[in-house]
C-alpha atoms as a PDB file:
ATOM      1  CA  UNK A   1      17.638  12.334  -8.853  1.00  0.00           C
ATOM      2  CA  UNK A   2      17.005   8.681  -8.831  1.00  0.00           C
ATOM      3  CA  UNK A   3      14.216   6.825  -7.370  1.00  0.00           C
ATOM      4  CA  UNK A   4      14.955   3.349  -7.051  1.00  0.00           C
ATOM      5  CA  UNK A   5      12.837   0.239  -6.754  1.00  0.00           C
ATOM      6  CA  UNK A   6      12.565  -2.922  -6.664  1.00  0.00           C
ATOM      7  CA  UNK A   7      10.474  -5.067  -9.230  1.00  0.00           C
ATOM      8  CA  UNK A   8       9.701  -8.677 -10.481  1.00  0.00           C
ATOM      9  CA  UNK A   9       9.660  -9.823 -14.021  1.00  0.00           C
ATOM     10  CA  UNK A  10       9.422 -12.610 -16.404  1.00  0.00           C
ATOM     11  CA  UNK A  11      10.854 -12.661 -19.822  1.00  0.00           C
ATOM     12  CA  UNK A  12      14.388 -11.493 -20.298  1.00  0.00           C
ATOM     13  CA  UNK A  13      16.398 -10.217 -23.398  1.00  0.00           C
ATOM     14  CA  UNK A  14      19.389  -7.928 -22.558  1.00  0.00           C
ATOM     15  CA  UNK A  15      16.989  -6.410 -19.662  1.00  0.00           C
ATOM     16  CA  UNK A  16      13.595  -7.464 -18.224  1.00  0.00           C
ATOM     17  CA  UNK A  17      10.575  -7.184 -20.712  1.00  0.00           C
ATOM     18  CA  UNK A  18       7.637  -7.734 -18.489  1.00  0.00           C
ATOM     19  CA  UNK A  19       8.217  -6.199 -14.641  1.00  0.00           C
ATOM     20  CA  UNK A  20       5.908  -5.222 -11.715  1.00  0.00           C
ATOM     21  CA  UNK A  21       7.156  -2.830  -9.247  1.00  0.00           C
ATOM     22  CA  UNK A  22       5.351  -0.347  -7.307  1.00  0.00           C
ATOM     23  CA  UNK A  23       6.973   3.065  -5.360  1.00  0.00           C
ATOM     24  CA  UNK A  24       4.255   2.569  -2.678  1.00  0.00           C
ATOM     25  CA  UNK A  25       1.931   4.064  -3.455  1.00  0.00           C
ATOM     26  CA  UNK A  26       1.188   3.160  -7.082  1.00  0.00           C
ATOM     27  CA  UNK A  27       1.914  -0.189  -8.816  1.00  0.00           C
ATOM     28  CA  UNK A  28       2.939  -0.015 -12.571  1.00  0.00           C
ATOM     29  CA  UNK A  29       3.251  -3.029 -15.003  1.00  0.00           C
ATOM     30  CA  UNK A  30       5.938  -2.172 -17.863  1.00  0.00           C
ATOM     31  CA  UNK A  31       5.354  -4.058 -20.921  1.00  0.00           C
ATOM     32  CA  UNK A  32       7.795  -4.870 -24.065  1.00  0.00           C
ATOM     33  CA  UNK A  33       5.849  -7.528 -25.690  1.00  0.00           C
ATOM     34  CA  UNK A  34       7.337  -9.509 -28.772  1.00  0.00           C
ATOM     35  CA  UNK A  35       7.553  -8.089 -31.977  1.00  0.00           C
ATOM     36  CA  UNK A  36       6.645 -10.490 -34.571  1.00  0.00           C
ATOM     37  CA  UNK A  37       7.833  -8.185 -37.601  1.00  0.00           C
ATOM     38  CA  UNK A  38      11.150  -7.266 -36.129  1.00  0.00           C
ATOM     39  CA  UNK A  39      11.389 -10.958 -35.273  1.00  0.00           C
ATOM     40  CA  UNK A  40      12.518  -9.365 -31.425  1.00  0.00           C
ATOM     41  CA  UNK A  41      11.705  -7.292 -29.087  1.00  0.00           C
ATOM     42  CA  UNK A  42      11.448  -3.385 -29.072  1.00  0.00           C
ATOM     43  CA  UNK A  43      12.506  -0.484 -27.206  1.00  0.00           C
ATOM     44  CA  UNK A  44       9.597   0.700 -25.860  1.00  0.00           C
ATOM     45  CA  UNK A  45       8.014  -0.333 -22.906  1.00  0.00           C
ATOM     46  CA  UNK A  46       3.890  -0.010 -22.154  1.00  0.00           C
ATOM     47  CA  UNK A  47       3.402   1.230 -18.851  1.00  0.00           C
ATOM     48  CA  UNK A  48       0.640   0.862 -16.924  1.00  0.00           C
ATOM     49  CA  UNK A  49      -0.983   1.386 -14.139  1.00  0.00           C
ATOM     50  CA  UNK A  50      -1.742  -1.338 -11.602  1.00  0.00           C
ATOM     51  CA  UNK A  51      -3.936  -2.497  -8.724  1.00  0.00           C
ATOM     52  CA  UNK A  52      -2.094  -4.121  -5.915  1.00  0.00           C
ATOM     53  CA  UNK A  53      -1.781  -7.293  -6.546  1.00  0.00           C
ATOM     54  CA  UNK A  54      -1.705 -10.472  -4.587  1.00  0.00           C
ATOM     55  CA  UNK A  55       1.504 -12.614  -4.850  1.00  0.00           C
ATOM     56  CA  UNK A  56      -1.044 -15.417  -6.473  1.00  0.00           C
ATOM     57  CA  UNK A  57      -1.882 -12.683  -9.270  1.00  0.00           C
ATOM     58  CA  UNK A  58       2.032 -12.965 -10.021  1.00  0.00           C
ATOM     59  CA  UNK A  59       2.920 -16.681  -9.959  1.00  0.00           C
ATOM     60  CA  UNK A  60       3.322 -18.408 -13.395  1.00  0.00           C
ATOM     61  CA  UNK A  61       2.893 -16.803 -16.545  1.00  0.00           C
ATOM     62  CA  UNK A  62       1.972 -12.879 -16.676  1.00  0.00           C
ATOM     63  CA  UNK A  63       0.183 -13.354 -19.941  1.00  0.00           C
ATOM     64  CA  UNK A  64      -2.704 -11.593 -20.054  1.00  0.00           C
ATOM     65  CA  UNK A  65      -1.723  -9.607 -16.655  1.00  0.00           C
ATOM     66  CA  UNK A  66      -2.105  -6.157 -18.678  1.00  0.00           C
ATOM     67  CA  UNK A  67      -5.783  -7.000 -18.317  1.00  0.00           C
ATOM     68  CA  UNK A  68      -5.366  -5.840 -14.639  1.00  0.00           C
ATOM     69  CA  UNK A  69      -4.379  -2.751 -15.515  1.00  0.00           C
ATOM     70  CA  UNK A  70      -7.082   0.293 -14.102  1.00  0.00           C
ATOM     71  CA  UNK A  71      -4.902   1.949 -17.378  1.00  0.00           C
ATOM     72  CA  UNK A  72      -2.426   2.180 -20.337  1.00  0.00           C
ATOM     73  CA  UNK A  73      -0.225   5.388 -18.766  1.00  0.00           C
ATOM     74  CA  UNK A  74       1.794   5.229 -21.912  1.00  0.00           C
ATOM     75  CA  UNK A  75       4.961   3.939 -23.501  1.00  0.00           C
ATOM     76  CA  UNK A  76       8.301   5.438 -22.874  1.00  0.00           C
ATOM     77  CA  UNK A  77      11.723   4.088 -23.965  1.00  0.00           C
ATOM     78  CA  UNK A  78      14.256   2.632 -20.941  1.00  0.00           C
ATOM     79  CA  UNK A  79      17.457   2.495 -21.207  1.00  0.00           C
ATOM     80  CA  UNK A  80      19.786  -0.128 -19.300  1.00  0.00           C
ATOM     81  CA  UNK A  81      20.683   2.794 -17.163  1.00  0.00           C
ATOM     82  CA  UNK A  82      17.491   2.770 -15.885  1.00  0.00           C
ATOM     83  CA  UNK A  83      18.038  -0.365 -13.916  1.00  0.00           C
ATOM     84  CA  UNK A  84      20.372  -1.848 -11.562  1.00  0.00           C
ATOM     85  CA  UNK A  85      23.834  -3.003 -12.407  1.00  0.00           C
ATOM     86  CA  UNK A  86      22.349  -6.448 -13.203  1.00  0.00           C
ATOM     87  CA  UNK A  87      19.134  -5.330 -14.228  1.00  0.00           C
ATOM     88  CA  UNK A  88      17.003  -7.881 -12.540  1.00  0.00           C
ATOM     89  CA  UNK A  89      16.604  -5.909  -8.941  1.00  0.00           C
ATOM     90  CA  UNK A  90      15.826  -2.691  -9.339  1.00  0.00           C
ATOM     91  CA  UNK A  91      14.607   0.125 -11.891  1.00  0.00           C
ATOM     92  CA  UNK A  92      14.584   4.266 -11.164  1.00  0.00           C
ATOM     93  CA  UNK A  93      11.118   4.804 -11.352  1.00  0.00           C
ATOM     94  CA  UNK A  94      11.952   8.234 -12.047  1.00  0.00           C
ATOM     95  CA  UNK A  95      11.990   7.495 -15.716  1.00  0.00           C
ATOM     96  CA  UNK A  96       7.942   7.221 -15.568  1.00  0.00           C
ATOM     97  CA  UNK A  97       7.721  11.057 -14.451  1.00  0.00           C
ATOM     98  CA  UNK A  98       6.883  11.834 -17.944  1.00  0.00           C
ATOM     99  CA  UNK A  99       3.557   9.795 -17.956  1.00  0.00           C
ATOM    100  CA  UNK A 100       2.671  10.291 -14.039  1.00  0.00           C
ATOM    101  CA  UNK A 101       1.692  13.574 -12.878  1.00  0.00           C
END
């Protein structure tokens, strides 16, 4: 069953590789930083768990924004199914069931 969402990002390669989003009742920041040794980014997304945060805490750049985070839930691989048809509106949050209990 999917559980869609919608989310807000900066940084895009193929998909989104920094989003917010939150299923209201928990916020989550998903994380696919850089990877200077593959010279790209990864497959694996850190996900963590979020405060609310003001719209100020998401203007300009989200470096550093992981610092936020109450905590690391994981990392779990997404796959462009996961998200919308354009992948820049809306992710199945259902993916994350394997780290949130």
């Amino acid at each position: 069953m999917t559980n869609w969402h919608p989310f807000q990002y900066r940084d895009f390669w193929d998909q989104p590789r920094i989003l917010y989003t939150s299923d209201g009742q928990q916020s989550y920041l998903l994380d696919c930083p850089f990877d200077d040794q593959l010279d790209g980014y990864g497959n694996r997304y850190n996900v963590y768990l979020m405060p609310s945060l003001a719209p100020a805490d998401l203007c300009g750049s989200w470096a550093g924004l992981d610092q936020k985070a109450i905590r690391l839930l994981g990392a779990i691989e997404i796959p462009a199914s996961a998200f919308d048809p354009t992948r820049r509106a809306q992710l199945d949050l259902s993916i994350l069931s394997q780290l949130v209990t």
